[in-house]
C-alpha atoms as a PDB file:
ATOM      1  CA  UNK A   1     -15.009  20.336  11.621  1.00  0.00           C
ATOM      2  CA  UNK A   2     -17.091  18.601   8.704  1.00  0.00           C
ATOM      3  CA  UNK A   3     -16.659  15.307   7.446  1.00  0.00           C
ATOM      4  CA  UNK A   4     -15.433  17.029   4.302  1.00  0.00           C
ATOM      5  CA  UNK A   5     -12.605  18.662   6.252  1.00  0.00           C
ATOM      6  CA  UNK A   6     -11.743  15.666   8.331  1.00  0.00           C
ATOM      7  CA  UNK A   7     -10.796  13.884   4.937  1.00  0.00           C
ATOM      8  CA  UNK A   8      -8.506  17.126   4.260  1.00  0.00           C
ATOM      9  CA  UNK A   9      -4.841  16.346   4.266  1.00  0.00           C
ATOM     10  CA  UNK A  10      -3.247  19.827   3.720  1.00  0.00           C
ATOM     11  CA  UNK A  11       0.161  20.398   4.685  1.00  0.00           C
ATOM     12  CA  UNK A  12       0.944  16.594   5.306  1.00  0.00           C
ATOM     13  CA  UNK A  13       3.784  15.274   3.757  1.00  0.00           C
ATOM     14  CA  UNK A  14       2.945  11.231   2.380  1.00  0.00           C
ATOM     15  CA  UNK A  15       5.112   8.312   1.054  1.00  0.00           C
ATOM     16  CA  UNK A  16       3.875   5.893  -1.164  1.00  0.00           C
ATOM     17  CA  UNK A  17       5.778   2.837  -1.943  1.00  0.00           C
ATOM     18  CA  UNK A  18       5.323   1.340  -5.799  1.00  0.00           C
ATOM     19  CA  UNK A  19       3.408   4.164  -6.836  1.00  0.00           C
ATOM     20  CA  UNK A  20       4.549   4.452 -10.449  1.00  0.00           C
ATOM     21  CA  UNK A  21       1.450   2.471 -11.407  1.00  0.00           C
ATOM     22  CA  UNK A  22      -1.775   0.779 -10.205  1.00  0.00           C
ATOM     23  CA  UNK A  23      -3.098   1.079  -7.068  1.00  0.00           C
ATOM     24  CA  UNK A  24       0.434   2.799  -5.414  1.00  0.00           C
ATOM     25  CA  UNK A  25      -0.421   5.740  -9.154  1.00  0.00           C
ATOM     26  CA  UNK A  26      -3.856   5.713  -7.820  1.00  0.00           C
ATOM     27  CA  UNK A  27      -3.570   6.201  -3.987  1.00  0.00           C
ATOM     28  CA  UNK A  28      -0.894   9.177  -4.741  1.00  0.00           C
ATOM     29  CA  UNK A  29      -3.399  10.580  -6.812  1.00  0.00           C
ATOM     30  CA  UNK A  30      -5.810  10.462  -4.310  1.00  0.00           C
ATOM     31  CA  UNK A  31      -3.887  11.802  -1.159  1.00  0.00           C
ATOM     32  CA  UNK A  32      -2.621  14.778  -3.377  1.00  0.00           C
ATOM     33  CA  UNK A  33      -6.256  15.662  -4.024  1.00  0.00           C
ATOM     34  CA  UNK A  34      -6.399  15.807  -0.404  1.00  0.00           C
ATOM     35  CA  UNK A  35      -3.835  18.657  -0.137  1.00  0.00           C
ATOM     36  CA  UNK A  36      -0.899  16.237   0.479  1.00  0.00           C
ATOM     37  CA  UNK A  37       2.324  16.961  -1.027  1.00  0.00           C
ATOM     38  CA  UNK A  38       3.383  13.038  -2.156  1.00  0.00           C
ATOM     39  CA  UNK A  39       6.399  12.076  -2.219  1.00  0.00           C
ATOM     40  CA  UNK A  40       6.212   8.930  -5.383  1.00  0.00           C
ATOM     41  CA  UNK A  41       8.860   6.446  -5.246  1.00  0.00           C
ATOM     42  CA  UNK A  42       9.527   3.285  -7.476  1.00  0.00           C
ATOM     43  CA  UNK A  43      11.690   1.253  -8.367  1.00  0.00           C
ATOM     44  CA  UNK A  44      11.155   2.373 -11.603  1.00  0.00           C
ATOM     45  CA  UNK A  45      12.580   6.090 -11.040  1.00  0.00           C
ATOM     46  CA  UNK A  46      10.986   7.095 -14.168  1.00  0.00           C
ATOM     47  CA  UNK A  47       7.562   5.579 -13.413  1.00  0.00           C
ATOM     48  CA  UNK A  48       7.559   7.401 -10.702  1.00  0.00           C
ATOM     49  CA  UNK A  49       8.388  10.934 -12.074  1.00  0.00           C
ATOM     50  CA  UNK A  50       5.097  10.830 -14.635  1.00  0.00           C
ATOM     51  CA  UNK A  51       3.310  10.172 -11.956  1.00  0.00           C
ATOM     52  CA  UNK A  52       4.698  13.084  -9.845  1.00  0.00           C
ATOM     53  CA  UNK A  53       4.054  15.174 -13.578  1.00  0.00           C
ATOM     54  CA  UNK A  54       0.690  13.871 -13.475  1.00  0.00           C
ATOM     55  CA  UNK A  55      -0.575  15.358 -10.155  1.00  0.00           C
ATOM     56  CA  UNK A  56       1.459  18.482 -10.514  1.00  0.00           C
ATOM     57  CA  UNK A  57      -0.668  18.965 -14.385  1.00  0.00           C
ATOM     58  CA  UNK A  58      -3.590  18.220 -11.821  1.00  0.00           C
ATOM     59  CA  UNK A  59      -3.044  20.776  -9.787  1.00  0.00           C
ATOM     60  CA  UNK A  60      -1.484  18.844  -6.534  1.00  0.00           C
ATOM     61  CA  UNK A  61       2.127  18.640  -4.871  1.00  0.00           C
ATOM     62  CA  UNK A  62       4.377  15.764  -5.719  1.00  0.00           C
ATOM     63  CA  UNK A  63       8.164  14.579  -6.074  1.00  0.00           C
ATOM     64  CA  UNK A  64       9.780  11.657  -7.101  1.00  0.00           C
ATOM     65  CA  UNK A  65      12.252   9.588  -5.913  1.00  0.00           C
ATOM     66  CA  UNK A  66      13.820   6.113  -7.112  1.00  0.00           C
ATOM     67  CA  UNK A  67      13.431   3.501  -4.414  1.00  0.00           C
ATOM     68  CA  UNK A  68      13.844  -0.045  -3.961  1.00  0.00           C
ATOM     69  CA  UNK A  69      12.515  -1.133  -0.572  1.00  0.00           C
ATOM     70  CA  UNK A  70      14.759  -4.434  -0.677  1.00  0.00           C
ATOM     71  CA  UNK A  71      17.723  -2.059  -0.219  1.00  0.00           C
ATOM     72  CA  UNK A  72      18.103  -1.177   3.029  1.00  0.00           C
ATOM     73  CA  UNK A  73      20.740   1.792   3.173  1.00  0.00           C
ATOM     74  CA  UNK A  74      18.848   3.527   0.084  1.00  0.00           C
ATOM     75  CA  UNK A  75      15.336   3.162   2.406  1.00  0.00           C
ATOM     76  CA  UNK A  76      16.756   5.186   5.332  1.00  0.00           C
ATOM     77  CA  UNK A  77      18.671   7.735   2.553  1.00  0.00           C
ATOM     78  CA  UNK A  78      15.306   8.716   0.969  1.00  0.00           C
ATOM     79  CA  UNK A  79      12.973   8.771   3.946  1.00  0.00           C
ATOM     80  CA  UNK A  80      15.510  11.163   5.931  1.00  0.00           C
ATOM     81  CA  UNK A  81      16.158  12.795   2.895  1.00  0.00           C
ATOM     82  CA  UNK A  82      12.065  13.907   2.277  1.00  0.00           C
ATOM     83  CA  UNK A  83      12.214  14.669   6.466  1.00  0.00           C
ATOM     84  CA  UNK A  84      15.574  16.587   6.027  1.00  0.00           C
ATOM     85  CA  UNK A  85      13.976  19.279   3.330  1.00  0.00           C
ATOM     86  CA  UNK A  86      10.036  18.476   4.526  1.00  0.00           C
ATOM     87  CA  UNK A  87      10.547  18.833   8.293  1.00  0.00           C
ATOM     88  CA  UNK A  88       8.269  15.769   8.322  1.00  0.00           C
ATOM     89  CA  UNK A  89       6.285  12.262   7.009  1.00  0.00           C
ATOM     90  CA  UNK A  90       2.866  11.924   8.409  1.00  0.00           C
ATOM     91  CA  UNK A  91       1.786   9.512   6.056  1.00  0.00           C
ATOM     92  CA  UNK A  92       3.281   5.894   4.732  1.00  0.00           C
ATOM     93  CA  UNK A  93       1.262   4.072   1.771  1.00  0.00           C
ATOM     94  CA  UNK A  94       3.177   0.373   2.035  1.00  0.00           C
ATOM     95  CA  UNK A  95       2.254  -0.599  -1.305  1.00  0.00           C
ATOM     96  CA  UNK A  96       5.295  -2.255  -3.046  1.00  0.00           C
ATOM     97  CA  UNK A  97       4.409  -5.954  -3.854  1.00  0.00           C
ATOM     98  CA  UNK A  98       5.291  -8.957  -5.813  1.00  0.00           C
ATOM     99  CA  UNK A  99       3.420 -12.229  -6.613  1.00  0.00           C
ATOM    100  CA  UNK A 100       4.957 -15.698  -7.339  1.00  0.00           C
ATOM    101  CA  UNK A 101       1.978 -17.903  -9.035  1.00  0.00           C
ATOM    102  CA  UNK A 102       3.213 -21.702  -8.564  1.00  0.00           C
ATOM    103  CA  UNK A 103       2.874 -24.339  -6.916  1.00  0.00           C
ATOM    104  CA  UNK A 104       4.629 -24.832  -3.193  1.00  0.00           C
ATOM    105  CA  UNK A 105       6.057 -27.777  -4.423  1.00  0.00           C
ATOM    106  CA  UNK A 106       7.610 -25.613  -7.512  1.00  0.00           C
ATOM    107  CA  UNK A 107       9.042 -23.176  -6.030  1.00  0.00           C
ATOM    108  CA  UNK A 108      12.565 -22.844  -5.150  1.00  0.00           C
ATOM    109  CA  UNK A 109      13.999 -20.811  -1.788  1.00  0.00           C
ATOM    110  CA  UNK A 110      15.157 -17.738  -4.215  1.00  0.00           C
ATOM    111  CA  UNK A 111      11.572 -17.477  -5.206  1.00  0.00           C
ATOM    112  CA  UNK A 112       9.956 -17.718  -1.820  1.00  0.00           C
ATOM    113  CA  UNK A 113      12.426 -15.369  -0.198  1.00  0.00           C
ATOM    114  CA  UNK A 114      12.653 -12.977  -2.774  1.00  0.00           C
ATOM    115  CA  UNK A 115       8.411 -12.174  -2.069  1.00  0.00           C
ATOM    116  CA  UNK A 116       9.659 -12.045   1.416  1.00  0.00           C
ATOM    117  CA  UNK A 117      12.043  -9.422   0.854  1.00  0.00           C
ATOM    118  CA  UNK A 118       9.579  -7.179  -1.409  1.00  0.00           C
ATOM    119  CA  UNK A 119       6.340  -7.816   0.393  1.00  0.00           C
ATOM    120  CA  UNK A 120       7.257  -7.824   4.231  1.00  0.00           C
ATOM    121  CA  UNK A 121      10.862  -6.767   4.932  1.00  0.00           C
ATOM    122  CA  UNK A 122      10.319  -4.239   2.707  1.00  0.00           C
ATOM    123  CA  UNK A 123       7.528  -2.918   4.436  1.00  0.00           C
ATOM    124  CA  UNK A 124       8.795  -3.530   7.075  1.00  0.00           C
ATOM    125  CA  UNK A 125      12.220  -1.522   6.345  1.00  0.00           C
ATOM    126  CA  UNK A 126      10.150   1.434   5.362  1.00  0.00           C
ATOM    127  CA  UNK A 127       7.255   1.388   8.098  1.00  0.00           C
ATOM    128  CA  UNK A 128      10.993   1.658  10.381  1.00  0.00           C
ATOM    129  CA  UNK A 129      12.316   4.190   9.045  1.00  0.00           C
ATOM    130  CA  UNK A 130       9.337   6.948   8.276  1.00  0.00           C
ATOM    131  CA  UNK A 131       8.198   5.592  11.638  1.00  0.00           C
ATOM    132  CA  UNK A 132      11.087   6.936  13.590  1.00  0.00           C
ATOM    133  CA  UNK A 133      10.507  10.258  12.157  1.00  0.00           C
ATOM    134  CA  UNK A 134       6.868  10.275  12.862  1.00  0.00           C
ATOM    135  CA  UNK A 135       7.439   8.942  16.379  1.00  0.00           C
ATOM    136  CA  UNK A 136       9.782  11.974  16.938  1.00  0.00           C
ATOM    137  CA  UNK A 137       6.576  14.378  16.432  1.00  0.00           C
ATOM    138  CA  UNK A 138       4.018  12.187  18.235  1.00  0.00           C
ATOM    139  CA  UNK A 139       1.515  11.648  14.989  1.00  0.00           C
ATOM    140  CA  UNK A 140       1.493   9.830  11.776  1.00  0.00           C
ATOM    141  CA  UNK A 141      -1.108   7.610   9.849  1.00  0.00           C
ATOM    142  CA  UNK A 142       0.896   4.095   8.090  1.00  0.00           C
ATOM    143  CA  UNK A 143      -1.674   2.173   5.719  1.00  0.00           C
ATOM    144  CA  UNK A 144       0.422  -1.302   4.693  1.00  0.00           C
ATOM    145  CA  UNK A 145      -1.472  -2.532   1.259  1.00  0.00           C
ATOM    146  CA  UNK A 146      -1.955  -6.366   1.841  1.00  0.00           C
ATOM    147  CA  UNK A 147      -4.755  -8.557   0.083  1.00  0.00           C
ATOM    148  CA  UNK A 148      -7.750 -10.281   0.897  1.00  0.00           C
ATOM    149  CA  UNK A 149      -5.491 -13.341  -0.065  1.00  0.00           C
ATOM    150  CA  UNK A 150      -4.161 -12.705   3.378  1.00  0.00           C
ATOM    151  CA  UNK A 151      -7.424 -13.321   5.228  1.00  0.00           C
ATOM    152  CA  UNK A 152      -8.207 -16.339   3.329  1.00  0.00           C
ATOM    153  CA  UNK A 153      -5.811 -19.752   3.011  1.00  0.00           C
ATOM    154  CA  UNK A 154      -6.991 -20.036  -0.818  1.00  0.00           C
ATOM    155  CA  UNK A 155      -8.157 -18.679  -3.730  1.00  0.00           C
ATOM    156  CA  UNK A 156      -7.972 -19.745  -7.715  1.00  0.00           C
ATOM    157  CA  UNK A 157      -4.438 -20.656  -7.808  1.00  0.00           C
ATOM    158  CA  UNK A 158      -1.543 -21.747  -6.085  1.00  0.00           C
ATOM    159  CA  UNK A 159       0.037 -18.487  -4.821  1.00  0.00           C
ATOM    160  CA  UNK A 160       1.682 -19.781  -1.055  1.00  0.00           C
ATOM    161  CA  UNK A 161       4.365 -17.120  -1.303  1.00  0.00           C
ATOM    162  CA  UNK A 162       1.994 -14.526  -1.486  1.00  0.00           C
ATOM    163  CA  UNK A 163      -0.796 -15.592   0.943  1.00  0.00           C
ATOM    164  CA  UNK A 164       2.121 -16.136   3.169  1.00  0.00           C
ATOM    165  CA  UNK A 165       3.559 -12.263   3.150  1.00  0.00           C
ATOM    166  CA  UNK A 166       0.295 -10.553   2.865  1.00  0.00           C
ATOM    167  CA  UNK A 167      -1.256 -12.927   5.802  1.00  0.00           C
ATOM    168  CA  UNK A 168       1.629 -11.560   7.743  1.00  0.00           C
ATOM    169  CA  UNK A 169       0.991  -8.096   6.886  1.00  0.00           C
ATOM    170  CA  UNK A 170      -2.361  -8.276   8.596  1.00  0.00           C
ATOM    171  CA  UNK A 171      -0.737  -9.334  11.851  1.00  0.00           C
ATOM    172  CA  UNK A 172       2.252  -7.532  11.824  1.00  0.00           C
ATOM    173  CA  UNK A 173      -0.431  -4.480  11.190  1.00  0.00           C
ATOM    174  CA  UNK A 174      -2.166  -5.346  14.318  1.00  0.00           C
ATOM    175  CA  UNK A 175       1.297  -5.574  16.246  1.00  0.00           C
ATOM    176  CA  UNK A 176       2.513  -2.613  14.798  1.00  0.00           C
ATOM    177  CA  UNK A 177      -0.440  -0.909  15.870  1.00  0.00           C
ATOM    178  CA  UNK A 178      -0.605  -1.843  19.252  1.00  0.00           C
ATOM    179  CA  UNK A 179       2.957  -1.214  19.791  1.00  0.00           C
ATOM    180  CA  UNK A 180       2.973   2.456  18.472  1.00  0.00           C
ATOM    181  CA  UNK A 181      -0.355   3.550  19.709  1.00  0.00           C
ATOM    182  CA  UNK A 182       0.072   5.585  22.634  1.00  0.00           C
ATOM    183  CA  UNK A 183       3.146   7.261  20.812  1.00  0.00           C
ATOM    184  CA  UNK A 184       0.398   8.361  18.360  1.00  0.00           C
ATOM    185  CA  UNK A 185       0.927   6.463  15.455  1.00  0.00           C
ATOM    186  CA  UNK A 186      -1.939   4.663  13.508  1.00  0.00           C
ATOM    187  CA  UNK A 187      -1.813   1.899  11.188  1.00  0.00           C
ATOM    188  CA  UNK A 188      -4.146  -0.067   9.549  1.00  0.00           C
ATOM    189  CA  UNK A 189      -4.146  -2.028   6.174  1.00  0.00           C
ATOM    190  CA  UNK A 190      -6.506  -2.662   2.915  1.00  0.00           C
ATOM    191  CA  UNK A 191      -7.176  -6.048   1.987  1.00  0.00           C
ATOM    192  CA  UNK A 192      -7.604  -5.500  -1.872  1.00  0.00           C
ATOM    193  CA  UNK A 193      -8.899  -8.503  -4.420  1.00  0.00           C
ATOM    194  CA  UNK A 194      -8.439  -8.782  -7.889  1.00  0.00           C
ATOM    195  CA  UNK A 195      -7.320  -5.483  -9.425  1.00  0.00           C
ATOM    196  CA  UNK A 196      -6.293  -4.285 -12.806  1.00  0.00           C
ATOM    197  CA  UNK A 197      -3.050  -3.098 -12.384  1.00  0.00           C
ATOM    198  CA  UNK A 198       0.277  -4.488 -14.032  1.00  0.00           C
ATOM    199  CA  UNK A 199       0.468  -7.263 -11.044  1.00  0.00           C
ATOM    200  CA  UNK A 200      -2.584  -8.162 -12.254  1.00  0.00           C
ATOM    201  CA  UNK A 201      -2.163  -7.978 -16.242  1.00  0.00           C
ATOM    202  CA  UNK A 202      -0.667 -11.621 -17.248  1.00  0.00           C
ATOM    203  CA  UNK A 203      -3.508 -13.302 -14.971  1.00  0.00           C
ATOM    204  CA  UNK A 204      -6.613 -11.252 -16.684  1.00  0.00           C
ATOM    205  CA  UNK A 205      -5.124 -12.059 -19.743  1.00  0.00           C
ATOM    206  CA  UNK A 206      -6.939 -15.499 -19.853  1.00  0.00           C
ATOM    207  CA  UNK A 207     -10.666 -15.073 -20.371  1.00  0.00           C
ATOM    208  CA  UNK A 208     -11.419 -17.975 -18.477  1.00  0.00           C
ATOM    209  CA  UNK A 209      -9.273 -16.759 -15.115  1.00  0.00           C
ATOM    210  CA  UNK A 210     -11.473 -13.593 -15.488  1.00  0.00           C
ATOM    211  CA  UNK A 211     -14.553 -15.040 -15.619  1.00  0.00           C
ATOM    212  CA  UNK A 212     -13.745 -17.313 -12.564  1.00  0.00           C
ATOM    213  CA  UNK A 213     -12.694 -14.325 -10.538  1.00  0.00           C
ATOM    214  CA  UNK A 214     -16.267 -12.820 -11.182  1.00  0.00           C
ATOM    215  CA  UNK A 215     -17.457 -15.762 -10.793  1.00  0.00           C
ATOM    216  CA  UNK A 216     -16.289 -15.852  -7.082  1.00  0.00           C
ATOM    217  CA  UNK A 217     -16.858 -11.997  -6.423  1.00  0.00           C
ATOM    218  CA  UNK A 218     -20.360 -11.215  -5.012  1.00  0.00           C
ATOM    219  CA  UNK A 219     -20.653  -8.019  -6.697  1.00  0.00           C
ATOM    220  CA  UNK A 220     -19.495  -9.787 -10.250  1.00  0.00           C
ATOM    221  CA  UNK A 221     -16.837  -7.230 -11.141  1.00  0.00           C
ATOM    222  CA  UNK A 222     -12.938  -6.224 -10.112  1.00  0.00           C
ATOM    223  CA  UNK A 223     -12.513  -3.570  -7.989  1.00  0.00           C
ATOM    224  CA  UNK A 224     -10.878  -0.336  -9.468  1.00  0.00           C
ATOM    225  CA  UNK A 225      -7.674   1.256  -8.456  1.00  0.00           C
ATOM    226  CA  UNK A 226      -9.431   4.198  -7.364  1.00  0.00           C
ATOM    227  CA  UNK A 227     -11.732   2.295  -5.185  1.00  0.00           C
ATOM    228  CA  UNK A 228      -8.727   1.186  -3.023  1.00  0.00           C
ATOM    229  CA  UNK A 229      -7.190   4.443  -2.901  1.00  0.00           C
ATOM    230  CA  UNK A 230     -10.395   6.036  -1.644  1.00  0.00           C
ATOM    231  CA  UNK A 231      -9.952   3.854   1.407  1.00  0.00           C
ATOM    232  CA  UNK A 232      -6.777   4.541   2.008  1.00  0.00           C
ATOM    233  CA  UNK A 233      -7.560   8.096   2.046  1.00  0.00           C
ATOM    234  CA  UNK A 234      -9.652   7.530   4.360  1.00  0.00           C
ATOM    235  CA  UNK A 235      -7.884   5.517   6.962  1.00  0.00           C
ATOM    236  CA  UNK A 236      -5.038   8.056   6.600  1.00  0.00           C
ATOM    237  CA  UNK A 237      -7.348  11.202   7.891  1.00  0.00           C
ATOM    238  CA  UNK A 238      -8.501  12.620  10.692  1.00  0.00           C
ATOM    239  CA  UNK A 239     -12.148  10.827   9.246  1.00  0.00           C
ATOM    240  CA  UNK A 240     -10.536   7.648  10.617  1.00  0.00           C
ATOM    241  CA  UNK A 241      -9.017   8.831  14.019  1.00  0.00           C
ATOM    242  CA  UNK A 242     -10.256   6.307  16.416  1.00  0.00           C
ATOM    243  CA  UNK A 243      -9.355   3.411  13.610  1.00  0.00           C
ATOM    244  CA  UNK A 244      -6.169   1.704  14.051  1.00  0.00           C
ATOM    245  CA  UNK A 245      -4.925  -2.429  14.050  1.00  0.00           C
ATOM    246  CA  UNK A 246      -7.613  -3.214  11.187  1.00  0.00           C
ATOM    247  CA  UNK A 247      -7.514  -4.778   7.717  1.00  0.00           C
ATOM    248  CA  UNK A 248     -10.094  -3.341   5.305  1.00  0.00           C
ATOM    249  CA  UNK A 249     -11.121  -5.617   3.011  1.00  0.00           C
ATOM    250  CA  UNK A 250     -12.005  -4.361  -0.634  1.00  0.00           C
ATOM    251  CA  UNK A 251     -12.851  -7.141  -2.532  1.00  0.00           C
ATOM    252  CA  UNK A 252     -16.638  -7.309  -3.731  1.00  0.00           C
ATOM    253  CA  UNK A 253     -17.872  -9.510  -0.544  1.00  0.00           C
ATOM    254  CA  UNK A 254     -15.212 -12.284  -1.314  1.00  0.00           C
ATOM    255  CA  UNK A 255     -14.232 -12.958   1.620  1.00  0.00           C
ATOM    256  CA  UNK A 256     -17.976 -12.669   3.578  1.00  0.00           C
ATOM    257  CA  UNK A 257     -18.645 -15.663   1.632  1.00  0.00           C
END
């Protein structure tokens, strides 16, 4: 088999989390060029259908479903729902995230526990319930998008919330790992830096954030949706077969500083 073919995903089934937009739009994008058939979800059930529209106009396989991965019962409906009419889910994409940009001493216990619920339990909930599924057939792939903010304790603002959830992705990613890998489940994450994507919009409003992020980037630009998708493609194929319990960081050399 080629390396060409090893990056093939025909016939797999995938999940991606948030992918009405940025990277989540992107990654689905990228596994259905594969030959996955992608099952969107978002919150925003509409999002998630043009995106599904956009791939099919492409040429790939895709549905949509609404899904909030803060609500439990609707997280086990639509996963055993895709298994009940797929027969399967070999791929997860944990990509649904949210950002609180204040100080610690700012923030109230809502705020803090709300990026909790979005960022970890959330992934959590849904690496769970696809996992049980995949565990049942003895193979899956589970990619959990974190941030290079969780392999560093700072960066140009006050964002503890965040650094907090997406640090704990990268562990949880290496417990999850061990735990599930002689029942033949991978998973790995992405450590992504400063991306345009809506998450990202408010913050590259300001000319003078931008230019400090570049500032701070060794290769002196953002990375591109499609750059982070790429690896997740990759750590989701047979390419990447012998990779599992690692955080890939995609951030321009910011954190080799």
């Amino acid at each position: 088999m080629t390396t060409a073919e090893r990056l093939r995903l025909d016939g797999r089934v995938a999940i991606v989390t948030a992918g009405g937009s940025g990277i989540g739009r992107a990654t689905a994008q990228a596994l259905a060029a594969a030959g996955a058939l992608v099952e969107v979800t978002d919150i925003d059930g509409n999002a998630a259908q043009r995106v599904a529209q956009e791939i099919a106009a492409a040429g790939g396989r895709a549905e949509a479903h609404s899904l909030d991965v803060t609500d439990e019962p609707g997280v086990a409906r639509v996963m055993t729902a895709i298994c009940d009419l797929r027969g399967r889910i070999d791929v997860l994409i944990n990509n649904a995230g949210l950002a609180a940009r204040q100080p610690s001493e700012e923030m109230t216990t809502a705020t803090w526990e709300k990026v909790i619920a979005v960022n970890m339990t959330g992934s959590f909930r849904c690496a769970r319930e696809a996992g049980r599924h995949m565990l049942r057939k003895g193979k899956g792939a589970i990619v959990n998008v974190a941030s290079m903010m969780g392999l560093v304790g700072g960066g140009l603002y006050p964002n503890p919330a965040y650094h907090a959830t997406k640090g704990a992705l990268v562990n949880w990613t290496r417990a999850l790992a061990l735990e599930w890998a002689a029942r033949g489940i991978r998973v790995n994450a992405v450590g992504p830096a400063f991306v345009r994507t809506p998450l990202t919009l408010k913050l590259l409003s300001d000319p003078k954030m931008e230019a400090a992020i570049l500032a701070n980037t060794p290769l002196g630009r953002l990375i591109e949706p499609y750059e982070v998708a790429d690896a997740i493609l990759f750590l989701v194929s047979d390419a990447a077969a012998g990779i599992t319990g690692v955080t890939l960081p995609i951030d321009g050399g910011w954190t080799a500083r």
